[in-house]
N, C-alpha and C. Protein backbone atom coordinates (compact mmCIF):
# COMPACT_ATOMS: atom_id res chain seq x y z
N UNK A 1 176.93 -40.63 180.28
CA UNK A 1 177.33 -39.25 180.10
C UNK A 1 176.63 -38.70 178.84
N UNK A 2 175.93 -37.33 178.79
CA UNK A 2 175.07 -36.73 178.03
C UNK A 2 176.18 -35.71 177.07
N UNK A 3 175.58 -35.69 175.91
CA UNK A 3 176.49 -34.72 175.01
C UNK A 3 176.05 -33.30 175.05
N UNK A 4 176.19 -32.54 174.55
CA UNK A 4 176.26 -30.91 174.65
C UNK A 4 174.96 -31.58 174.04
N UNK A 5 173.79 -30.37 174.12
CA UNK A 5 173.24 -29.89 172.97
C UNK A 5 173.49 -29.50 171.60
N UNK A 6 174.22 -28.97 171.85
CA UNK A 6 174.63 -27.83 170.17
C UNK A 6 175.51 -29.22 169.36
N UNK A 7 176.37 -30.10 170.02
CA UNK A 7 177.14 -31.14 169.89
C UNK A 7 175.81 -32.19 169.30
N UNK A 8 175.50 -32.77 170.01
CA UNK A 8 174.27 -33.69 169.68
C UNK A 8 173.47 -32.93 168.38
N UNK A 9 172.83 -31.98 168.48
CA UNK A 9 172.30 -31.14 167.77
C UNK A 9 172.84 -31.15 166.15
N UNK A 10 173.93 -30.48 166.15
CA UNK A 10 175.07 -30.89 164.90
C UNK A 10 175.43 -32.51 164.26
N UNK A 11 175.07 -33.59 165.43
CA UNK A 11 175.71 -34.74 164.55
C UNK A 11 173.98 -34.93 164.04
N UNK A 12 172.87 -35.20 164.91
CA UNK A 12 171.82 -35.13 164.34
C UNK A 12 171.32 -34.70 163.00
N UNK A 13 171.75 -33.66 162.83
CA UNK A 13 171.55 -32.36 161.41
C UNK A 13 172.35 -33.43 160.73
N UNK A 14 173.55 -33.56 160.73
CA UNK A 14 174.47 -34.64 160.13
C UNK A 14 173.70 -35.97 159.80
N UNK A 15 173.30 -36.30 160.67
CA UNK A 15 172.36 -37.85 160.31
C UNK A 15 171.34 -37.25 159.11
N UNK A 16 170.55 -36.33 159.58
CA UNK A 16 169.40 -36.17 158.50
C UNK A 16 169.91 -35.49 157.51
N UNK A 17 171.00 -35.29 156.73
CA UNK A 17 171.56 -35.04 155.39
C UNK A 17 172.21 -36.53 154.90
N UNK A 18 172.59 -37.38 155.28
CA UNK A 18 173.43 -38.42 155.06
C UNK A 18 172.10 -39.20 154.92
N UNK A 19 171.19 -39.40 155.76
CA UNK A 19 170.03 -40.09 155.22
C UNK A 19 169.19 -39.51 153.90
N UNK A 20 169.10 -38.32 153.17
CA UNK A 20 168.30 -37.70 152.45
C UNK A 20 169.20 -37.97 151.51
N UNK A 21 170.48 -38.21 151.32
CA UNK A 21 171.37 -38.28 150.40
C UNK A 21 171.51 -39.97 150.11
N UNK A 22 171.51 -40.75 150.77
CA UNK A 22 170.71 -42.35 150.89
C UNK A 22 169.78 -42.44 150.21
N UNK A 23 168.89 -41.97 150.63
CA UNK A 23 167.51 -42.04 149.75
C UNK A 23 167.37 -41.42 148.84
N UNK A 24 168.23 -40.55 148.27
CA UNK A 24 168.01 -39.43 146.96
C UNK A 24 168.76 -40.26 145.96
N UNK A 25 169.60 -41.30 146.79
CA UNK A 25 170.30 -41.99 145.23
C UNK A 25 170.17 -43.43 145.63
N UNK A 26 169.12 -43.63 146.17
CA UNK A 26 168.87 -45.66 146.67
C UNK A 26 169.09 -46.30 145.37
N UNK A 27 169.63 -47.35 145.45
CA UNK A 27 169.94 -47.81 144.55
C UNK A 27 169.12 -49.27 143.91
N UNK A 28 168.11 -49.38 145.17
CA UNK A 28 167.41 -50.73 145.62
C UNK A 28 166.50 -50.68 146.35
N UNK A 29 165.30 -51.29 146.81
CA UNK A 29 164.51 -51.62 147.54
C UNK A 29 165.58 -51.64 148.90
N UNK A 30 165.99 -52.27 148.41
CA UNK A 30 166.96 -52.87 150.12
C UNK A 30 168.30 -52.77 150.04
N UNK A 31 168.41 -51.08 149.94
CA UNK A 31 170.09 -50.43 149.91
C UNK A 31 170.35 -50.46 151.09
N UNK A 32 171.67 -50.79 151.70
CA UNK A 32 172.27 -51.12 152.26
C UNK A 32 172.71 -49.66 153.56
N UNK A 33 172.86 -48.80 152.55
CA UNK A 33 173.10 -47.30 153.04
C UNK A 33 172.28 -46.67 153.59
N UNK A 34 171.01 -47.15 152.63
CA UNK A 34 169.86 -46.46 153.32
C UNK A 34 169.24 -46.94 154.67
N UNK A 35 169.26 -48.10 155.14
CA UNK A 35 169.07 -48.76 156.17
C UNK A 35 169.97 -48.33 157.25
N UNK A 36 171.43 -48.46 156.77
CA UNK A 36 172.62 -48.01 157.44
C UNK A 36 172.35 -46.69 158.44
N UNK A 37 171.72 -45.41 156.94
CA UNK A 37 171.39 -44.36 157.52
C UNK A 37 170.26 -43.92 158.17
N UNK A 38 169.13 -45.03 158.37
CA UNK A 38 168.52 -45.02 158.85
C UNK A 38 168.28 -45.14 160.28
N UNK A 39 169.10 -46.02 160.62
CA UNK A 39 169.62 -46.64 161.98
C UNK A 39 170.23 -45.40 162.54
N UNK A 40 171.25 -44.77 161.50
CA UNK A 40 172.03 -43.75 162.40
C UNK A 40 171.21 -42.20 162.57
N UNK A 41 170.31 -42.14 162.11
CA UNK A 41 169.04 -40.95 162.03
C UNK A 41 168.48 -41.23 163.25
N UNK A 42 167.87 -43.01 163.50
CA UNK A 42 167.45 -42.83 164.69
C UNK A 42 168.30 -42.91 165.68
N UNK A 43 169.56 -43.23 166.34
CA UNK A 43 170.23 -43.10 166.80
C UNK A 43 170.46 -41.74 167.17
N UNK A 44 170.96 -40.77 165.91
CA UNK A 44 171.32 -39.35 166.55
C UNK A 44 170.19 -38.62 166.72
N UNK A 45 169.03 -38.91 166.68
CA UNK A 45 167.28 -38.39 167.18
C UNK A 45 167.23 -38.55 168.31
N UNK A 46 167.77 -39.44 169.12
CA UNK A 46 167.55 -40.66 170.44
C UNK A 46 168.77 -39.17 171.33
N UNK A 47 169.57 -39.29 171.09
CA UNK A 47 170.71 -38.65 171.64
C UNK A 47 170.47 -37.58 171.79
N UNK A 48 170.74 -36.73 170.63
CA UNK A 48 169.61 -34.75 170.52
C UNK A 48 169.09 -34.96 172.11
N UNK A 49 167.95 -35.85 171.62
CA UNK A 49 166.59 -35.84 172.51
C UNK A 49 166.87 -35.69 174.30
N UNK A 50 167.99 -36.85 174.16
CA UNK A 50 167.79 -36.74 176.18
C UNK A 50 169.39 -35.61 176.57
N UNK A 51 169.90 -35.29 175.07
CA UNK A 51 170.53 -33.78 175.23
C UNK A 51 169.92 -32.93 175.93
N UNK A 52 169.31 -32.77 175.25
CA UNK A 52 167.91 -31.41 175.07
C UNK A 52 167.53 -31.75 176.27
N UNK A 53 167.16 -33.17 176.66
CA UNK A 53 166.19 -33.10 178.04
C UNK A 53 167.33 -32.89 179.13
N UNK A 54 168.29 -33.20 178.93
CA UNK A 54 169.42 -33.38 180.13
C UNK A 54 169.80 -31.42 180.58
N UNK A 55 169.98 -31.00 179.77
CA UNK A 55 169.94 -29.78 179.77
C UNK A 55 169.12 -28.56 179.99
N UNK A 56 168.00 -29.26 179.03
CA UNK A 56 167.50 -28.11 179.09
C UNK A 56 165.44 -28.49 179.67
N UNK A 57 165.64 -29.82 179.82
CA UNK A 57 164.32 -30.27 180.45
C UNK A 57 163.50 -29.95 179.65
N UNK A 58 163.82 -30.19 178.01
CA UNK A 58 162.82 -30.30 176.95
C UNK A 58 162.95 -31.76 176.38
N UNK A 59 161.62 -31.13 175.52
CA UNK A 59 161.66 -32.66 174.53
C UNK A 59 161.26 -32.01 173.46
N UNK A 60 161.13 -32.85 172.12
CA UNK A 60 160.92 -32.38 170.70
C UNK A 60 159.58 -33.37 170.70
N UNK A 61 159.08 -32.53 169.25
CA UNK A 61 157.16 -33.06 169.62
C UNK A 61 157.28 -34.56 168.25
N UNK A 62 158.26 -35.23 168.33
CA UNK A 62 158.54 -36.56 167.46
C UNK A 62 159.01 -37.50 168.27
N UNK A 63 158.10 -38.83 167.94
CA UNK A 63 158.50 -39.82 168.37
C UNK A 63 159.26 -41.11 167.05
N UNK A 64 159.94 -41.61 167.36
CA UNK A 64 160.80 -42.63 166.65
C UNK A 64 159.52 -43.77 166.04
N UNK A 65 159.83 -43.90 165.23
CA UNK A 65 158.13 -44.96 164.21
C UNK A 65 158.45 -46.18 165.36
N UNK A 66 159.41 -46.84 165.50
CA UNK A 66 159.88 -48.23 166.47
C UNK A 66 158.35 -47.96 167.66
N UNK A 67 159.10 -46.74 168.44
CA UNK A 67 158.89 -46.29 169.75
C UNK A 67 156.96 -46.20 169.29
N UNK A 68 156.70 -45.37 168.31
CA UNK A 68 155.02 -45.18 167.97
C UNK A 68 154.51 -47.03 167.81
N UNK A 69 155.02 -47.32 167.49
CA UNK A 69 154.70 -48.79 167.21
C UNK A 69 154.51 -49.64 168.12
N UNK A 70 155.32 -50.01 168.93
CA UNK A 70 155.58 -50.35 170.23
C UNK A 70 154.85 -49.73 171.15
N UNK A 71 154.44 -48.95 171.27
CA UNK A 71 152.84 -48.20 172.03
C UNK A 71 151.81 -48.70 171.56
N UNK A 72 151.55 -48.66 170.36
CA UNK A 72 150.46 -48.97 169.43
C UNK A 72 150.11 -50.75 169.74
N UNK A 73 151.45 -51.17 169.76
CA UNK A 73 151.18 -53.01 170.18
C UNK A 73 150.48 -53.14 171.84
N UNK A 74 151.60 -52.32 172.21
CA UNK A 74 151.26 -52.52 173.75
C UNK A 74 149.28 -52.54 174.18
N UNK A 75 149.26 -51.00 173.15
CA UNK A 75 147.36 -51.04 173.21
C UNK A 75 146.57 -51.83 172.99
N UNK A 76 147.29 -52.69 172.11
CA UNK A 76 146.56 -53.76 171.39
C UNK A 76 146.40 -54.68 172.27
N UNK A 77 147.56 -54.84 173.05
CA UNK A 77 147.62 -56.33 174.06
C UNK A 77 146.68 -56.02 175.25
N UNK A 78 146.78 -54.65 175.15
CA UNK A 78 145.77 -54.52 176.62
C UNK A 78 144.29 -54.62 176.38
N UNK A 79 143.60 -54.38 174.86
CA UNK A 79 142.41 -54.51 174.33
C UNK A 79 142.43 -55.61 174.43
N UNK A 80 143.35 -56.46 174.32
CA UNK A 80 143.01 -58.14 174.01
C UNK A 80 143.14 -58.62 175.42
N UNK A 81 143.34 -58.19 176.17
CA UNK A 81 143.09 -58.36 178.03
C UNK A 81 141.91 -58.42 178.42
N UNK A 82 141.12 -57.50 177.81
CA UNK A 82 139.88 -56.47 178.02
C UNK A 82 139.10 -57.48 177.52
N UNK A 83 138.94 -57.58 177.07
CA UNK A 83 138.35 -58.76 175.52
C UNK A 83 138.46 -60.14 176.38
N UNK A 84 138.90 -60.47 177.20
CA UNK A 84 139.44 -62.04 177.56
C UNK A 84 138.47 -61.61 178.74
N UNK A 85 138.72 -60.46 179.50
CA UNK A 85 137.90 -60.67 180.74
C UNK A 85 136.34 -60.87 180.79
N UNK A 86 136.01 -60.13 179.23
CA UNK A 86 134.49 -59.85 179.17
C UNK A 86 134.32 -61.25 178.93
N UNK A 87 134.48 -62.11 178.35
CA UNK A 87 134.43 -63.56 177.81
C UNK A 87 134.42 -64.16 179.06
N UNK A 88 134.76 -64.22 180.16
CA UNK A 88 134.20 -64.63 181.57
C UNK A 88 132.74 -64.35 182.13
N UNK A 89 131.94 -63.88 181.52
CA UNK A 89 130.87 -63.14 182.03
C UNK A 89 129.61 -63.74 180.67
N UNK A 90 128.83 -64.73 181.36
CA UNK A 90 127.76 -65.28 180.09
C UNK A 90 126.73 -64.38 180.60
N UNK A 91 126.18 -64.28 179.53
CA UNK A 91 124.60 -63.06 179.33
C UNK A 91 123.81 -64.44 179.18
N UNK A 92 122.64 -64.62 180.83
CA UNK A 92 121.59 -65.53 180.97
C UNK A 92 120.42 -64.76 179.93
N UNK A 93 120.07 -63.57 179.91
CA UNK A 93 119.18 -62.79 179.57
C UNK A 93 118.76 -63.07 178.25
N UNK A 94 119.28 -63.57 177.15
CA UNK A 94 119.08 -63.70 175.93
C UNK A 94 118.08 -64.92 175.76
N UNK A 95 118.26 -65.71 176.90
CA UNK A 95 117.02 -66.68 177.01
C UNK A 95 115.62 -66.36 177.50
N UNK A 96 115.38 -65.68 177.59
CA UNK A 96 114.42 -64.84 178.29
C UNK A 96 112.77 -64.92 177.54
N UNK A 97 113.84 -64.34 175.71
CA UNK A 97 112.68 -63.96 174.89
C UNK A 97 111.84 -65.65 174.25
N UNK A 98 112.27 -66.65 175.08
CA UNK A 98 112.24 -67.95 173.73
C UNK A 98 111.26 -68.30 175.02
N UNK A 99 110.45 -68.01 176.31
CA UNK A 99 109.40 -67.88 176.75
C UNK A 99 108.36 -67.44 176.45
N UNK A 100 108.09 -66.90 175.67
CA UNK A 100 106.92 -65.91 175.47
C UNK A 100 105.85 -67.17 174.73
N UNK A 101 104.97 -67.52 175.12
CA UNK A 101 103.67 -68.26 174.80
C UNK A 101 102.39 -67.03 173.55
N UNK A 102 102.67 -67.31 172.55
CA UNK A 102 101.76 -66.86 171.20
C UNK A 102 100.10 -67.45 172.21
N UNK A 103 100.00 -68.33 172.23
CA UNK A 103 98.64 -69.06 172.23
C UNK A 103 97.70 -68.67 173.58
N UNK A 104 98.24 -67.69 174.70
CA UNK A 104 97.56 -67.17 175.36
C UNK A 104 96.96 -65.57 175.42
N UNK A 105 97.88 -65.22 174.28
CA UNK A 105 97.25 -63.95 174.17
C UNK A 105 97.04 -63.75 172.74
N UNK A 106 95.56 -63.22 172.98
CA UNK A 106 94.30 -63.19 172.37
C UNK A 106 94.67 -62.47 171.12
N UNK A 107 95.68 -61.17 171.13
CA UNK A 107 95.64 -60.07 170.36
C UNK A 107 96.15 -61.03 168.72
N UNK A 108 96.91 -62.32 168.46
CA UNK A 108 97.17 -62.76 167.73
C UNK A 108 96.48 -63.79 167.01
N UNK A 109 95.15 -63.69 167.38
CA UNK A 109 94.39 -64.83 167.01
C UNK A 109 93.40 -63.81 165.67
């Protein structure tokens, strides 16, 4: 079950003050709150989002860093697919040049 917009919308706004207020007074590398509120930023981003889409068959032009990341790997694994297949395929041609005979043509003498 999908939340209102304006509902979702409001706890969202809510997440991103409670996180700016986390980070405006961190107390640590690895505050507890700030992580806390971090989680719940992306959480009420996630929600907004398929609000908005449930309703109103939009989307917002941000993706979650997790979600960018997790694309970004996925590309990687498929380059490294790509990469495995070409490595099936030996190039005879490079032997080619270690034929060439100096001692029959004249122009080097």
């Amino acid at each position: 079950m999908s939340l209102e917009p304006h509902v979702a919308l409001e706890d969202f706004l809510s997440a991103v003050r409670e996180h700016y207020a986390a980070a405006a007074h961190r107390t640590s590398d690895t505050d507890p709150r700030v992580e806390a509120s971090y989680m719940a930023l992306a959480d009420a981003f996630e929600l907004y989002e398929d609000a908005l889409y449930t309703a109103f068959d939009e989307v917002t032009p941000f993706e979650l860093f997790d979600d960018v990341e997790d694309a970004k790997d996925d590309d990687e694994d498929d380059d490294l697919e790509d990469d495995d297949e070409d490595d099936d395929f030996d190039d005879d041609d490079d032997d080619d040049d270690d034929d060439f005979d100096d001692e029959d043509d004249d122009s080097v003498r």
